[in-house]
PDB file of N, CA and C in Angstrom:
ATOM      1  N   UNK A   1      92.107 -69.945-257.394  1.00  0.00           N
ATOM      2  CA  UNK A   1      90.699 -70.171-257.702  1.00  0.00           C
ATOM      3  C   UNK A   1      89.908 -68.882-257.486  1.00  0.00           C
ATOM      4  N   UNK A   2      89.214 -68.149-258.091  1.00  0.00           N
ATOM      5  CA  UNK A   2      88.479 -67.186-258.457  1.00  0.00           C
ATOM      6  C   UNK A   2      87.362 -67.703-257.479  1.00  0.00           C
ATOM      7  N   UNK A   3      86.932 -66.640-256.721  1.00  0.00           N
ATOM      8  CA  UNK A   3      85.320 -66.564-256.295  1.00  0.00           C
ATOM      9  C   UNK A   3      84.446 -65.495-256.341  1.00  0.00           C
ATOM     10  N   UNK A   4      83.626 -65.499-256.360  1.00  0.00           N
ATOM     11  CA  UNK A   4      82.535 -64.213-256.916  1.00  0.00           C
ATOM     12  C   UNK A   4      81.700 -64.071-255.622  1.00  0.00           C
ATOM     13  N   UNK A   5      81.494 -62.917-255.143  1.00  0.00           N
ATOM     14  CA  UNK A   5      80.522 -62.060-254.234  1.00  0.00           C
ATOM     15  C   UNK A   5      79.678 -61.384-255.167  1.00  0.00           C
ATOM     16  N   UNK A   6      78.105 -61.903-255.027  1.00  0.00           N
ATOM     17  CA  UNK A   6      77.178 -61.046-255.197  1.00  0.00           C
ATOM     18  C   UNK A   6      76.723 -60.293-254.176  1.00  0.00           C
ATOM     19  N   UNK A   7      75.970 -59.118-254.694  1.00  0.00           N
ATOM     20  CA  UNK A   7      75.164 -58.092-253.659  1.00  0.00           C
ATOM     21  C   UNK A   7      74.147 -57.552-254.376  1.00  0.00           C
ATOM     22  N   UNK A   8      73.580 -56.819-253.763  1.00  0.00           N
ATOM     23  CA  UNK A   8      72.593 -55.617-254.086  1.00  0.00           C
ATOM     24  C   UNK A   8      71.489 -56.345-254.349  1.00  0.00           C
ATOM     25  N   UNK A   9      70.777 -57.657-254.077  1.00  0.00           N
ATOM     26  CA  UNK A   9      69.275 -57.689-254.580  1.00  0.00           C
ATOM     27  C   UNK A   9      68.359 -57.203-253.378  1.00  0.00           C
ATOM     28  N   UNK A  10      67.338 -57.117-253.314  1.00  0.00           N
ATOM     29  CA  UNK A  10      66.250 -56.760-252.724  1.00  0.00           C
ATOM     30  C   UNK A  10      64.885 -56.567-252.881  1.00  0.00           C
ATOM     31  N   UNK A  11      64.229 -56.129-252.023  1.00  0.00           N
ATOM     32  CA  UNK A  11      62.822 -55.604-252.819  1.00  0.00           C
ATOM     33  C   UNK A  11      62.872 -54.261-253.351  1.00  0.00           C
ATOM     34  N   UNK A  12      61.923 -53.983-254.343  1.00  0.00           N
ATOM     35  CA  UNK A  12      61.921 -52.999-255.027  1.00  0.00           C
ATOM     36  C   UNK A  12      59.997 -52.821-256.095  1.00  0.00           C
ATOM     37  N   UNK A  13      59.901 -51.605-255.890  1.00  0.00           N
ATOM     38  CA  UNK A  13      58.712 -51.162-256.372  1.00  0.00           C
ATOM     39  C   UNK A  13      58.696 -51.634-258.041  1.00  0.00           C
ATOM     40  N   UNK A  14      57.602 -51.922-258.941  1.00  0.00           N
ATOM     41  CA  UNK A  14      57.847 -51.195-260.349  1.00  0.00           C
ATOM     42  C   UNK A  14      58.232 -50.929-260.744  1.00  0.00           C
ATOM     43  N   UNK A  15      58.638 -50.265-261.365  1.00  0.00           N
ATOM     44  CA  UNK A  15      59.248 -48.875-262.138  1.00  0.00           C
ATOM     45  C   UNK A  15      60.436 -49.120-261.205  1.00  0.00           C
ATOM     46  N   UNK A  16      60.859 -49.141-260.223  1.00  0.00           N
ATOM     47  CA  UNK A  16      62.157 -48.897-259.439  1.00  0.00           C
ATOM     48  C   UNK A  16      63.549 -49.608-259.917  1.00  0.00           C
ATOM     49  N   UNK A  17      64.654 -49.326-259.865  1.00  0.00           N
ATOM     50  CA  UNK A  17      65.861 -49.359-260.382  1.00  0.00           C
ATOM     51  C   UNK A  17      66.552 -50.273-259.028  1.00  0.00           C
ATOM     52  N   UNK A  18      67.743 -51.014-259.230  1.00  0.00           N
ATOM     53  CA  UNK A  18      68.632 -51.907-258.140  1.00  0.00           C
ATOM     54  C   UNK A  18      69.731 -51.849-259.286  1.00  0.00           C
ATOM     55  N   UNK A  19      71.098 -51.643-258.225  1.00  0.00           N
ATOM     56  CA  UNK A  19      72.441 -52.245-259.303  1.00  0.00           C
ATOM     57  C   UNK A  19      72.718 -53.998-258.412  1.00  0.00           C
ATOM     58  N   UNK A  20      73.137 -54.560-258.882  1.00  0.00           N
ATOM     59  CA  UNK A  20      73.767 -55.912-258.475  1.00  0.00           C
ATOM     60  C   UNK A  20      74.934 -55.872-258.825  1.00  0.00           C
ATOM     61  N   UNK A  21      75.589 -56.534-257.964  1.00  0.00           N
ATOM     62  CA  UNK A  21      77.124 -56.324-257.603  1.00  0.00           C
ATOM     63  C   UNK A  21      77.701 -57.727-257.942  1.00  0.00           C
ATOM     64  N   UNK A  22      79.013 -58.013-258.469  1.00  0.00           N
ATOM     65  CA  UNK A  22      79.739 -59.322-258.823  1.00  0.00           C
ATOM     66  C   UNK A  22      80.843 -58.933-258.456  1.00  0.00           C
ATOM     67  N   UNK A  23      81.429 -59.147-257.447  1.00  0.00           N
ATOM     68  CA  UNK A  23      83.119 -58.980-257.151  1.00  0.00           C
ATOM     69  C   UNK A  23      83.688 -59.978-257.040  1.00  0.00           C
ATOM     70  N   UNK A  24      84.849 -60.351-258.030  1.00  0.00           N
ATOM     71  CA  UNK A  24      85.603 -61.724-258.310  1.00  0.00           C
ATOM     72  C   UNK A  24      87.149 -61.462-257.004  1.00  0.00           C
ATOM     73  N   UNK A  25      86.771 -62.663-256.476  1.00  0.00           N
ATOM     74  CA  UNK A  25      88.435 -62.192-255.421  1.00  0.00           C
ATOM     75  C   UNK A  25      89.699 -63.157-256.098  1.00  0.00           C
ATOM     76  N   UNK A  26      90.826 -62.988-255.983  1.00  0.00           N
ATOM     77  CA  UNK A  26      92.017 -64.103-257.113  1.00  0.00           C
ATOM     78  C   UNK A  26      92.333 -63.625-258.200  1.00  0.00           C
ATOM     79  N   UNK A  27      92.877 -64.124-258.614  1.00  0.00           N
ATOM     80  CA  UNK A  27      93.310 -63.244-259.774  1.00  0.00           C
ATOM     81  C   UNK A  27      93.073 -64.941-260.941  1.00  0.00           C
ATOM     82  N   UNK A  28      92.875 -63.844-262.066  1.00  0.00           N
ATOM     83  CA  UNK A  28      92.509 -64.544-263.437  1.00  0.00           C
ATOM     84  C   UNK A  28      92.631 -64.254-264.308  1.00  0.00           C
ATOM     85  N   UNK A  29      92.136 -64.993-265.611  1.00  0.00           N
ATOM     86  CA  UNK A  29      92.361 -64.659-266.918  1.00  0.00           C
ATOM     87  C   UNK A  29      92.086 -63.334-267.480  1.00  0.00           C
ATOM     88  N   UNK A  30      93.354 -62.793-268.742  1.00  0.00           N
ATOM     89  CA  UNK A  30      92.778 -61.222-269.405  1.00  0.00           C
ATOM     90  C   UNK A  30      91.805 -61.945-270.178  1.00  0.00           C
ATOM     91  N   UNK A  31      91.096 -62.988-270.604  1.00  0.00           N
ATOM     92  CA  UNK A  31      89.923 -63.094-271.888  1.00  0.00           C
ATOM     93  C   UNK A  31      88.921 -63.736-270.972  1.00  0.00           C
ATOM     94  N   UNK A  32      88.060 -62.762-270.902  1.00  0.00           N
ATOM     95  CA  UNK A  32      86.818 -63.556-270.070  1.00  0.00           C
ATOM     96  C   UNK A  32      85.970 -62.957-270.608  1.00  0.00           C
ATOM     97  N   UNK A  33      84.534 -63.755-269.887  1.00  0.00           N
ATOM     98  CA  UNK A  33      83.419 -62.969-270.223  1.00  0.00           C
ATOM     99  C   UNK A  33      82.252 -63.236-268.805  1.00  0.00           C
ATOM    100  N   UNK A  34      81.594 -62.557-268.536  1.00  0.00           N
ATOM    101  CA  UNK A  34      80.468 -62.410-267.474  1.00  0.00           C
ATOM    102  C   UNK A  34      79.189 -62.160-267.872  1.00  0.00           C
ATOM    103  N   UNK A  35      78.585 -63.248-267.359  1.00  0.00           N
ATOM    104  CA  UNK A  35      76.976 -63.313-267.677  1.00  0.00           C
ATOM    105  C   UNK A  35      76.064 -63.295-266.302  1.00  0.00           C
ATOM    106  N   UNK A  36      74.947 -62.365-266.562  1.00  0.00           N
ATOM    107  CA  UNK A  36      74.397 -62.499-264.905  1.00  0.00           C
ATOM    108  C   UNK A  36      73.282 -62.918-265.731  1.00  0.00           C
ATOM    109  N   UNK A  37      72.455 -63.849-265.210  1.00  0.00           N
ATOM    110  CA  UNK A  37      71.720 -64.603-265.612  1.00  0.00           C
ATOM    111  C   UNK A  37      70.290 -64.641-264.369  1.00  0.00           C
ATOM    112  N   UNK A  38      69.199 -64.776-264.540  1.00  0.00           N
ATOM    113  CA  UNK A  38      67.995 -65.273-263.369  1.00  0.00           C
ATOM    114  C   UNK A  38      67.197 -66.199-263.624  1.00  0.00           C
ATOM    115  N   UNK A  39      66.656 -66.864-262.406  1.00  0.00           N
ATOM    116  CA  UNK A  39      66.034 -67.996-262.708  1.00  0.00           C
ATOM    117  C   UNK A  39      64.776 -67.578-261.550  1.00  0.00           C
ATOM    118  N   UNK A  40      63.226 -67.621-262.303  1.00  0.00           N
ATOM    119  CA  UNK A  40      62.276 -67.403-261.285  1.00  0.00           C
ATOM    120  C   UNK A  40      61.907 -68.432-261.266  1.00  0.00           C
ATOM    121  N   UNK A  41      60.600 -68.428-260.008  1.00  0.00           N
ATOM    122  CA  UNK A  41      59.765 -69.670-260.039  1.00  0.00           C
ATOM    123  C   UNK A  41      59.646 -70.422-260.900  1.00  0.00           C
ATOM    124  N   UNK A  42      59.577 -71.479-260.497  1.00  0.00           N
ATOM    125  CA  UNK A  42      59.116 -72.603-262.012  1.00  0.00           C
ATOM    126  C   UNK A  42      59.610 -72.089-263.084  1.00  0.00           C
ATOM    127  N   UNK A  43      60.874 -71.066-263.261  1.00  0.00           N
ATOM    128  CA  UNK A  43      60.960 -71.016-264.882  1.00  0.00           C
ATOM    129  C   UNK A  43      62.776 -71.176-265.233  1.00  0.00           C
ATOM    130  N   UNK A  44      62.905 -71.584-266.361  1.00  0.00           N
ATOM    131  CA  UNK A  44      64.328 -71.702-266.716  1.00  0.00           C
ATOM    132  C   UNK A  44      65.031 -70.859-266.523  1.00  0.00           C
ATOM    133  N   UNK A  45      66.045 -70.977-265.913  1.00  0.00           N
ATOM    134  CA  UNK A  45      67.613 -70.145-266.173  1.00  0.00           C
ATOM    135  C   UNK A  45      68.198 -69.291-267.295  1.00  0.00           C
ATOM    136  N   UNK A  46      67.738 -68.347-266.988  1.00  0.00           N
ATOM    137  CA  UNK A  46      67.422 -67.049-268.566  1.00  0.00           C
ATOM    138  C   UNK A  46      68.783 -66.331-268.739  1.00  0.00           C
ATOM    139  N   UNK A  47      69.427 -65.802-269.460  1.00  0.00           N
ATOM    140  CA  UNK A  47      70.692 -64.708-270.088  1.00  0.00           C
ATOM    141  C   UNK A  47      69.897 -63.659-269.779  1.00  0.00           C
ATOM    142  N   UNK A  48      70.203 -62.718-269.344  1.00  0.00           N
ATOM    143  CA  UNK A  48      69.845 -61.799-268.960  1.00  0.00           C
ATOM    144  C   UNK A  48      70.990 -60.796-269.674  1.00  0.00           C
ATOM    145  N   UNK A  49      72.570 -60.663-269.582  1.00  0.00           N
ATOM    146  CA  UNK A  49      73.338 -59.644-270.291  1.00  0.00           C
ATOM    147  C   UNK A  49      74.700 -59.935-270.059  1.00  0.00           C
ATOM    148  N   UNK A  50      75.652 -60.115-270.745  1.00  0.00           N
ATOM    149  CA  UNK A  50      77.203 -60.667-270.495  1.00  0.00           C
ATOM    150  C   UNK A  50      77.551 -59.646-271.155  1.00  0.00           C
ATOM    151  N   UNK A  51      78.845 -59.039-270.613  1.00  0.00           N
ATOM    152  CA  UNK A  51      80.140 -58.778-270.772  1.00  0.00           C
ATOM    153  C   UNK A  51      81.674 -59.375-271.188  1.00  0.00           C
ATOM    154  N   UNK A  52      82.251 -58.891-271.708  1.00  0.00           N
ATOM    155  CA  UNK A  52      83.669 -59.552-272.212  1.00  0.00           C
ATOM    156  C   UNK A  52      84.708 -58.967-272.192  1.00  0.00           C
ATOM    157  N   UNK A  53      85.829 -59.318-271.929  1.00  0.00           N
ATOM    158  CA  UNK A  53      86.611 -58.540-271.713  1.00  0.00           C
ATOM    159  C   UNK A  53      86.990 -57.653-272.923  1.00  0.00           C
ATOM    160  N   UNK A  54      86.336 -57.793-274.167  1.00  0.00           N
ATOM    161  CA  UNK A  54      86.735 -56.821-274.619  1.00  0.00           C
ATOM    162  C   UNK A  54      85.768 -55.548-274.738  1.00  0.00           C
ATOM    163  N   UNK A  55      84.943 -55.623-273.607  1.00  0.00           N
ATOM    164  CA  UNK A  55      83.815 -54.725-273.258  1.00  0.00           C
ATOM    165  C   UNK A  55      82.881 -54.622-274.400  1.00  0.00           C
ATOM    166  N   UNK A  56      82.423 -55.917-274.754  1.00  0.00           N
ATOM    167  CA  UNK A  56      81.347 -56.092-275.780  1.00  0.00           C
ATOM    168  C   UNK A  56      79.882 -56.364-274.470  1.00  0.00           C
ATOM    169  N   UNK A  57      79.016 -56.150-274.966  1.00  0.00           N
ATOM    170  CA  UNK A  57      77.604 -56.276-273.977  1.00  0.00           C
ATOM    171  C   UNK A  57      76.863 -56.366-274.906  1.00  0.00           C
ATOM    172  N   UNK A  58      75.765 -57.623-274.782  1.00  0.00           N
ATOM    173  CA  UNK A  58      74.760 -58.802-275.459  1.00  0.00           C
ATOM    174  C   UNK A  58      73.690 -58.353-274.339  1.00  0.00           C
ATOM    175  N   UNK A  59      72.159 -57.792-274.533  1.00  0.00           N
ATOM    176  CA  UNK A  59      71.227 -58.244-273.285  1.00  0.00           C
ATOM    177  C   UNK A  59      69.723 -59.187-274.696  1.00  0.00           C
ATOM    178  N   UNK A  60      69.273 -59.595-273.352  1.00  0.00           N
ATOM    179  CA  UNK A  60      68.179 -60.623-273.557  1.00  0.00           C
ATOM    180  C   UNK A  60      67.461 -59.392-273.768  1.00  0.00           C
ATOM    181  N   UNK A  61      66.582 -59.653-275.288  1.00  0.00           N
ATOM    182  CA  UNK A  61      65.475 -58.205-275.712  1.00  0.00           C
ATOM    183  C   UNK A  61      64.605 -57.884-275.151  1.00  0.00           C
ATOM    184  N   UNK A  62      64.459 -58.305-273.869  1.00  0.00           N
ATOM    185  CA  UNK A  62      63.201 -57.927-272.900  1.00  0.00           C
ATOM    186  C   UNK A  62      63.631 -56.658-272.104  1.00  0.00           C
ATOM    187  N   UNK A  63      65.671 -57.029-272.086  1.00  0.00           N
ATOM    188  CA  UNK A  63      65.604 -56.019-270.733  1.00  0.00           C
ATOM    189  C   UNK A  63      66.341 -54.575-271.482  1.00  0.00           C
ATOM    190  N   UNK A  64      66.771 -54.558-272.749  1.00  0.00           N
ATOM    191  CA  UNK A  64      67.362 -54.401-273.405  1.00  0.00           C
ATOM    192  C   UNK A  64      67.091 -52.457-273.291  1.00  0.00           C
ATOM    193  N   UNK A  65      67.643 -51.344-273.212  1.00  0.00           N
ATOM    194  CA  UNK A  65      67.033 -50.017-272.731  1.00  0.00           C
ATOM    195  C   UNK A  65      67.043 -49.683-271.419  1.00  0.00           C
ATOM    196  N   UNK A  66      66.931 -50.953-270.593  1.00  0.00           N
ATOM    197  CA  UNK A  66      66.783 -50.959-269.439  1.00  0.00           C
ATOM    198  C   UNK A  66      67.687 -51.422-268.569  1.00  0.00           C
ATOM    199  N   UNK A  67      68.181 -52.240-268.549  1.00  0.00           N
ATOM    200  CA  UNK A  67      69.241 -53.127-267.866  1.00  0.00           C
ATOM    201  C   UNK A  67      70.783 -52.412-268.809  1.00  0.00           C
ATOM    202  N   UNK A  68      71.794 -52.458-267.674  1.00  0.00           N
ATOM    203  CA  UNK A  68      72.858 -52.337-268.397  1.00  0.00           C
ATOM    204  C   UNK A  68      74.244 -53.382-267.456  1.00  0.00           C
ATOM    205  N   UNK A  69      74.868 -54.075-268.131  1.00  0.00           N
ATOM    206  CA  UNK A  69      76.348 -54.587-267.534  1.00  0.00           C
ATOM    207  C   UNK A  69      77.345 -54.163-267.768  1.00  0.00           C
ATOM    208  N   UNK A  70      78.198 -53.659-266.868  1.00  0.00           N
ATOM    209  CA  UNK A  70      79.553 -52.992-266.785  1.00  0.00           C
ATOM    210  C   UNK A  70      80.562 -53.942-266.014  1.00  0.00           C
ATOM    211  N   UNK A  71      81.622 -52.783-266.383  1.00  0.00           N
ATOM    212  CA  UNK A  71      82.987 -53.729-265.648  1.00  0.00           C
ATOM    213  C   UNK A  71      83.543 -52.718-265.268  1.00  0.00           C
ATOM    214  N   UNK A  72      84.176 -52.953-263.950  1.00  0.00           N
ATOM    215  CA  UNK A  72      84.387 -52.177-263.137  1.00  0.00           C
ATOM    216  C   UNK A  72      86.133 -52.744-262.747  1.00  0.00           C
ATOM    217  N   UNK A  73      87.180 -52.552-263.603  1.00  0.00           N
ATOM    218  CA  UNK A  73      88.143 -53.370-263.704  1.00  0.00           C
ATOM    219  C   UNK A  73      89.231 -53.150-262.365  1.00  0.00           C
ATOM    220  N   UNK A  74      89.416 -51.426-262.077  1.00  0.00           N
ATOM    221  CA  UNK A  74      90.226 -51.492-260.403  1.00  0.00           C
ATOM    222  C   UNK A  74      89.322 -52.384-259.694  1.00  0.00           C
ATOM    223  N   UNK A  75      88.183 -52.701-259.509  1.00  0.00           N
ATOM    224  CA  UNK A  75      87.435 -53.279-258.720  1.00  0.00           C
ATOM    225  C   UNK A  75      87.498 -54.650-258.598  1.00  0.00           C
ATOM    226  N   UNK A  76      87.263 -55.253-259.376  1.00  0.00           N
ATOM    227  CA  UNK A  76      87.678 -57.134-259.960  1.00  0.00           C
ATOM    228  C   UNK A  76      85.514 -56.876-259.950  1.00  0.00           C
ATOM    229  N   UNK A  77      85.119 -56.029-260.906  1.00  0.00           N
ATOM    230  CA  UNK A  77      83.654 -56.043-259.875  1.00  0.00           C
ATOM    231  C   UNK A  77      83.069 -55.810-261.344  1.00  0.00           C
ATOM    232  N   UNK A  78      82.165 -56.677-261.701  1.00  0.00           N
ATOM    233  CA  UNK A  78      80.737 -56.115-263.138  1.00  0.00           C
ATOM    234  C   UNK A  78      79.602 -56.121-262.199  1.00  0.00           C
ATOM    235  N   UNK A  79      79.098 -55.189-262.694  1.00  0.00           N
ATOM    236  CA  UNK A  79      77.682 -54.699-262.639  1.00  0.00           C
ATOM    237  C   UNK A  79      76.234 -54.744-263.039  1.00  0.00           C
ATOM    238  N   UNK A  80      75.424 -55.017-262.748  1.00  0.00           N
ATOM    239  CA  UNK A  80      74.167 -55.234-263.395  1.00  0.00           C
ATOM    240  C   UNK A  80      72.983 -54.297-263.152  1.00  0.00           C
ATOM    241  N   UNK A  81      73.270 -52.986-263.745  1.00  0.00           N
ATOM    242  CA  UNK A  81      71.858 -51.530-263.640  1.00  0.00           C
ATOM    243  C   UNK A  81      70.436 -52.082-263.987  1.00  0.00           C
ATOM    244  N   UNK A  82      69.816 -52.153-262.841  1.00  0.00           N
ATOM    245  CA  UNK A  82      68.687 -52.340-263.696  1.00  0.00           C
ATOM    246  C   UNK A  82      67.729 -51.209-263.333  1.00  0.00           C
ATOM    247  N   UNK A  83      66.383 -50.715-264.436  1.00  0.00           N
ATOM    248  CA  UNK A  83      65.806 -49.942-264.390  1.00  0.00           C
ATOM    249  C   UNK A  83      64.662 -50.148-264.784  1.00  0.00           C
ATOM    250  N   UNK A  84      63.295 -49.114-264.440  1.00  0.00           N
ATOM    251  CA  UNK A  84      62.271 -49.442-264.829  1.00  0.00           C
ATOM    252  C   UNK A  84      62.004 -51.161-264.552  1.00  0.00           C
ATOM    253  N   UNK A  85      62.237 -51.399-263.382  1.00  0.00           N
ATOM    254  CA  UNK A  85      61.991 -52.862-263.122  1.00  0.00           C
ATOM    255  C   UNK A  85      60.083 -53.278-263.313  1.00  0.00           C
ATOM    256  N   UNK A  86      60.184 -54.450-263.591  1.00  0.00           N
ATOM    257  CA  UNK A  86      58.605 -54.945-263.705  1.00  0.00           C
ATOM    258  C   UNK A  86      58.191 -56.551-263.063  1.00  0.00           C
ATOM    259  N   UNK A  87      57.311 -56.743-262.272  1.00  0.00           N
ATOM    260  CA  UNK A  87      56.937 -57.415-261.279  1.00  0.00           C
ATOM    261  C   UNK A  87      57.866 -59.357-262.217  1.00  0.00           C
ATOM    262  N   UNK A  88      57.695 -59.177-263.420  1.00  0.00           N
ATOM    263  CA  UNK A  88      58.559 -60.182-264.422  1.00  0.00           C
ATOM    264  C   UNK A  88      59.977 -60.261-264.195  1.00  0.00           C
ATOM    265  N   UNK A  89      60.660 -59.362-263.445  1.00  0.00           N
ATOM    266  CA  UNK A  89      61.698 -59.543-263.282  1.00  0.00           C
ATOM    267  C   UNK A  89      62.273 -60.187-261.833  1.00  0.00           C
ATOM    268  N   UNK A  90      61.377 -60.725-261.415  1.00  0.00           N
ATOM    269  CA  UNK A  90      61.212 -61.271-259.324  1.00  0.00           C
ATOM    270  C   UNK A  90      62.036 -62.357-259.912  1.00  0.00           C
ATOM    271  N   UNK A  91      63.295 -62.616-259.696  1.00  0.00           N
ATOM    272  CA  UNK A  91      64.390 -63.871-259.385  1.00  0.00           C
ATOM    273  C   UNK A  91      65.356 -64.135-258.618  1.00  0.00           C
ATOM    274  N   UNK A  92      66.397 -65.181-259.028  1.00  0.00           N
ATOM    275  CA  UNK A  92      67.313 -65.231-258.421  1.00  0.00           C
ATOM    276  C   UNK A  92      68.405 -64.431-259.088  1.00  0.00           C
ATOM    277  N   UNK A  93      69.265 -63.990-259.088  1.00  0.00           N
ATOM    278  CA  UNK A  93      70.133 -63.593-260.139  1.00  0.00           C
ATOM    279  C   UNK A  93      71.373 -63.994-259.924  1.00  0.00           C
ATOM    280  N   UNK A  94      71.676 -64.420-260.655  1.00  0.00           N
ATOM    281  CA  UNK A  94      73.274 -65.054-260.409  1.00  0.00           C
ATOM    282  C   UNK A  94      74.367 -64.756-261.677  1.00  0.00           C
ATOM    283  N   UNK A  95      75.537 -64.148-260.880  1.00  0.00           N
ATOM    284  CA  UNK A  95      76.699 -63.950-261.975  1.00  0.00           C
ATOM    285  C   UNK A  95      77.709 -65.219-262.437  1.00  0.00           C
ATOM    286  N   UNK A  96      78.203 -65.405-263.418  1.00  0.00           N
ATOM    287  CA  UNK A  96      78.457 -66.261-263.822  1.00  0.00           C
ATOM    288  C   UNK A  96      79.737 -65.422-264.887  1.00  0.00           C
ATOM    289  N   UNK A  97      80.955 -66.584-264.425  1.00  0.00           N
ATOM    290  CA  UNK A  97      82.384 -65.755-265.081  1.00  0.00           C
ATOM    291  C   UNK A  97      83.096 -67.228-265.640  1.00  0.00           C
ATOM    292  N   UNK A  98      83.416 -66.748-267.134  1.00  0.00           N
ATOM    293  CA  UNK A  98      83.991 -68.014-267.612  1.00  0.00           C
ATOM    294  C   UNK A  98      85.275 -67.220-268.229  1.00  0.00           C
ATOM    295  N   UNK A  99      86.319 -68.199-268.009  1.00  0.00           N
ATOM    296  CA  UNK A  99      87.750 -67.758-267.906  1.00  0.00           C
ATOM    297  C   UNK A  99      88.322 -68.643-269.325  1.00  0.00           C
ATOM    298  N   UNK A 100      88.387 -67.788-270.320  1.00  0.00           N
ATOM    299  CA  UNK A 100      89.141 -68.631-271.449  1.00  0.00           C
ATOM    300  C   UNK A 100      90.508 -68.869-272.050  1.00  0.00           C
ATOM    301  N   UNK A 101      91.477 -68.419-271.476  1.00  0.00           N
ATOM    302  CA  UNK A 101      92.761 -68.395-271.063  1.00  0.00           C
ATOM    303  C   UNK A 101      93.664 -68.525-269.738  1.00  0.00           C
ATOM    304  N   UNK A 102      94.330 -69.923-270.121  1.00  0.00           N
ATOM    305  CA  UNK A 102      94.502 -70.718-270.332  1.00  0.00           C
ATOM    306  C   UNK A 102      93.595 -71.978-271.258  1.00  0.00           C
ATOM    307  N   UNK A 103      92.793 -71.548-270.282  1.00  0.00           N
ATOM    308  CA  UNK A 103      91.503 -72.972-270.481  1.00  0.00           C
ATOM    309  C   UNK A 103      90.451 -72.573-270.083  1.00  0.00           C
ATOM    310  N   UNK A 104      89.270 -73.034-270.540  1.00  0.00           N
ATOM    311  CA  UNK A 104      88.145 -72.980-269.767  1.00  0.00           C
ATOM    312  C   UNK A 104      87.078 -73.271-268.219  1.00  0.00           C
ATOM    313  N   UNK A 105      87.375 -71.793-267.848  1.00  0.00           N
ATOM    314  CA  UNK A 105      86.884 -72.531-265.966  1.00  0.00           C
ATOM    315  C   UNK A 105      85.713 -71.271-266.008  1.00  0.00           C
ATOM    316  N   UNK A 106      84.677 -72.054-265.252  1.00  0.00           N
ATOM    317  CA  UNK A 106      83.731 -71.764-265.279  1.00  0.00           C
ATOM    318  C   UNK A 106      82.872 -71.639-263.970  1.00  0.00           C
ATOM    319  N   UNK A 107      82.941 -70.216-263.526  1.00  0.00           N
ATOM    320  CA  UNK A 107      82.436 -70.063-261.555  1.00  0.00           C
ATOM    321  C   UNK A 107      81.522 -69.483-261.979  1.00  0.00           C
ATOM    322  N   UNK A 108      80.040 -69.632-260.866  1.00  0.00           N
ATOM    323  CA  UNK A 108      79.105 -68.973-260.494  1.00  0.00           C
ATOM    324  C   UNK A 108      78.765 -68.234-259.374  1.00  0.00           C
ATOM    325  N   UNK A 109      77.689 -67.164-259.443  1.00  0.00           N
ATOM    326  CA  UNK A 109      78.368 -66.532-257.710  1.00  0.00           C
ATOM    327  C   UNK A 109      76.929 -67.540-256.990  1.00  0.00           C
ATOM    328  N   UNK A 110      76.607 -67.189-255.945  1.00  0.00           N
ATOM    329  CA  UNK A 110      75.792 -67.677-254.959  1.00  0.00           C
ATOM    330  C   UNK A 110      74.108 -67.213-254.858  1.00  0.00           C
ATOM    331  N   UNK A 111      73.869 -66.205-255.804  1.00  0.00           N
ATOM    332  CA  UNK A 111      72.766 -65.813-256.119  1.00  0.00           C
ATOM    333  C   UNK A 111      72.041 -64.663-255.707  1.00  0.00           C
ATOM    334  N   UNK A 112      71.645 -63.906-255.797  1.00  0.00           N
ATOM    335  CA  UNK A 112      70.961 -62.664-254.745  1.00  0.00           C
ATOM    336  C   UNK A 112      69.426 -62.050-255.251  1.00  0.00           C
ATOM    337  N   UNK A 113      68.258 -62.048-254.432  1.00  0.00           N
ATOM    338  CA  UNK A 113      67.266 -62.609-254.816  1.00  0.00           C
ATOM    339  C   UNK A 113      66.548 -60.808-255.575  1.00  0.00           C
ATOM    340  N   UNK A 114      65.737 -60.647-256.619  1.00  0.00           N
ATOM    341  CA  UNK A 114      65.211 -59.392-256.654  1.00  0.00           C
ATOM    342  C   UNK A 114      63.482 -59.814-256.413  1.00  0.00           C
ATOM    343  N   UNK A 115      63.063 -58.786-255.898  1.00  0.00           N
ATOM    344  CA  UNK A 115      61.651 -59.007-255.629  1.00  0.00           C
ATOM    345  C   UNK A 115      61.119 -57.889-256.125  1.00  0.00           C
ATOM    346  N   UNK A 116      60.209 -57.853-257.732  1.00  0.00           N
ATOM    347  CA  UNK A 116      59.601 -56.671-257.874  1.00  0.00           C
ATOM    348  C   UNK A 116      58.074 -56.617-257.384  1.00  0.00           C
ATOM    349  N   UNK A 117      57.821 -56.005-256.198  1.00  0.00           N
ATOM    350  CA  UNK A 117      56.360 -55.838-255.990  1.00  0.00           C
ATOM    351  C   UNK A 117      55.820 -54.354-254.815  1.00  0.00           C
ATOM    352  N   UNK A 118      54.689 -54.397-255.427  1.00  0.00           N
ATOM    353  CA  UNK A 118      54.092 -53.104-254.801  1.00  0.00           C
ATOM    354  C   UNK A 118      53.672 -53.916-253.180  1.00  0.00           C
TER     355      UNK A 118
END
């Protein structure tokens, strides 16, 4: 069974940059894909930018220039750069890894909070 460690949220200024961390421990499928996703106050559970194992990357057009997701494969670890942050981006963020070989299994990590404010 696959589990995911998030890291890296915090507070952060404006304009200021945070990476977020997803490290999967177990071993799993070669066809996957990883989505880190946030959910703020009162608002829905947004796509924010997924990865695939065939190192394709999709972001939501808000963060799009700004945000980047990587894979970090010695690591078992994707990444989430973000930059030029804006007070719109204050959530939870959570990684999310769906395994499509064999079958479909579907883990989330535990969440790690970003706070953009002066």
């Amino acid at each position: 069974q696959v589990q995911l460690v998030e890291s890296g949220g915090g507070l952060v200024q404006p304009g200021g940059s945070l990476r977020l961390s997803c490290v999967a421990s177990g071993s799993f499928s070669s066809l996957w894909v990883v989505g880190w996703y946030r959910q703020a106050p009162e608002r829905r559970l947004e796509l924010v930018g997924t990865i695939s194992s065939s190192n394709t990357t999709r972001y939501l057009s808000s963060v799009k220039g700004r945000f980047t997701v990587a894979a970090d494969s010695a690591k078992n670890e994707v990444y989430l750069q973000m930059t030029s942050l804006k007070p719109e981006g204050t959530a939870v963020y959570y990684c999310n890894v769906v395994e499509l070989d064999p079958e479909r299994v579907e883990i989330w990590g535990q969440g790690t909070q970003v706070t953009v404010s002066s």
